[in-house]
C-alpha atoms as a PDB file:
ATOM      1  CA  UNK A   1       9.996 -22.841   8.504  1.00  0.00           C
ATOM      2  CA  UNK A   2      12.455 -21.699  11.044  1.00  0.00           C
ATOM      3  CA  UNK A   3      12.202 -17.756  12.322  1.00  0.00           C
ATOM      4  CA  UNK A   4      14.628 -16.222  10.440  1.00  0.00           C
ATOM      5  CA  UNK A   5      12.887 -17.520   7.304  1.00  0.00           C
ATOM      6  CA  UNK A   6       9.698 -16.239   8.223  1.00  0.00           C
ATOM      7  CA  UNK A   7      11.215 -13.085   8.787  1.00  0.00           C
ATOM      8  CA  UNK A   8      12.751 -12.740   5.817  1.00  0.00           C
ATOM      9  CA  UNK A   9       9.611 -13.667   3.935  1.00  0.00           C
ATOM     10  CA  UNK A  10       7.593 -11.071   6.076  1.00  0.00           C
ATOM     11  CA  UNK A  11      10.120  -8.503   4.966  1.00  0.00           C
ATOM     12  CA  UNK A  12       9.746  -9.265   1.004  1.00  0.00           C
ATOM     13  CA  UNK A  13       5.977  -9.622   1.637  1.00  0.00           C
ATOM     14  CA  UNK A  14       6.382  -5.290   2.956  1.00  0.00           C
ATOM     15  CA  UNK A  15       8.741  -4.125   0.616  1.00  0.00           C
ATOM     16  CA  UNK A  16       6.721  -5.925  -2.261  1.00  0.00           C
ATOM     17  CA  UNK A  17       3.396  -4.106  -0.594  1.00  0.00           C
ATOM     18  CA  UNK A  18       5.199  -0.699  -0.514  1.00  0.00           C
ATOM     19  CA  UNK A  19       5.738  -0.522  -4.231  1.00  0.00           C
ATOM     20  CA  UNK A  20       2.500  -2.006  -4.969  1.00  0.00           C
ATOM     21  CA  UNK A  21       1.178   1.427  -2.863  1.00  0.00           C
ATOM     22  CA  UNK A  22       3.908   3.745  -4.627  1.00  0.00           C
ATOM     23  CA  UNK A  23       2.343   2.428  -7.603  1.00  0.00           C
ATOM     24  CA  UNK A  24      -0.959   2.862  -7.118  1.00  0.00           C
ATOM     25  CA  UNK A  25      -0.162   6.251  -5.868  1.00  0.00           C
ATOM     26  CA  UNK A  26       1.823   7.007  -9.065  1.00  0.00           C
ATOM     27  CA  UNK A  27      -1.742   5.670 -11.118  1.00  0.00           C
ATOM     28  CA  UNK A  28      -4.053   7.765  -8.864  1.00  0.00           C
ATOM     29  CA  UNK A  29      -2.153  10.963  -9.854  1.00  0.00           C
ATOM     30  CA  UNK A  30      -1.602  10.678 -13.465  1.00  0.00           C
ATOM     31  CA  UNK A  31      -5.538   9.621 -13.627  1.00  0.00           C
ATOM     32  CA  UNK A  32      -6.358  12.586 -11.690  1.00  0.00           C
ATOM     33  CA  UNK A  33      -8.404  10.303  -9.722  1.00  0.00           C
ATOM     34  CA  UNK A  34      -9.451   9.986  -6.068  1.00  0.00           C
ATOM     35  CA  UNK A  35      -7.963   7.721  -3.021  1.00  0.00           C
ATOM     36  CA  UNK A  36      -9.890   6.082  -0.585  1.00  0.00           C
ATOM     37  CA  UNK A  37      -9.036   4.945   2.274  1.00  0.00           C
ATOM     38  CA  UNK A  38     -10.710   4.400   6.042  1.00  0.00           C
ATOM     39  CA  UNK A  39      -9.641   6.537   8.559  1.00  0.00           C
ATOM     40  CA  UNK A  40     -11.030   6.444  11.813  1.00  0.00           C
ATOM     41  CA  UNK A  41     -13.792   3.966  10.732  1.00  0.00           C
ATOM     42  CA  UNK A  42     -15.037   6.103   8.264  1.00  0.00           C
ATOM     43  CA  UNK A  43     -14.487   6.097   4.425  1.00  0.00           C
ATOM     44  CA  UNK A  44     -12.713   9.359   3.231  1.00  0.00           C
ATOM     45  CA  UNK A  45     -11.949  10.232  -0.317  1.00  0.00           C
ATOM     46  CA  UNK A  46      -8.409  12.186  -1.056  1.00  0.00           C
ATOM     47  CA  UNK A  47      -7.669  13.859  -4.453  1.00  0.00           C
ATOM     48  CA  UNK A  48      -4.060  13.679  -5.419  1.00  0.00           C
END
């Protein structure tokens, strides 16, 4: 693979993960339901 093609992969690889998140966003509100994520090497819990 030369660079540019790895860059361009790298940059569908993000945009692909950024509506997989807006997604899963979109699902957490409409369940009502909780995020977690790690912040600060602890496990916190947001309501949406």
């Amino acid at each position: 693979m030369t660079t540019e093609s790895k860059i361009e992969t790298r940059n569908k690889i993000l945009k692909g993960l950024e509506k997989a998140y807006e997604k899963m966003i979109a699902f957490k509100k409409e369940r009502k339901s909780e995020l977690v994520i790690i912040k600060d090497n602890k496990i916190v819990k947001i309501k949406l």
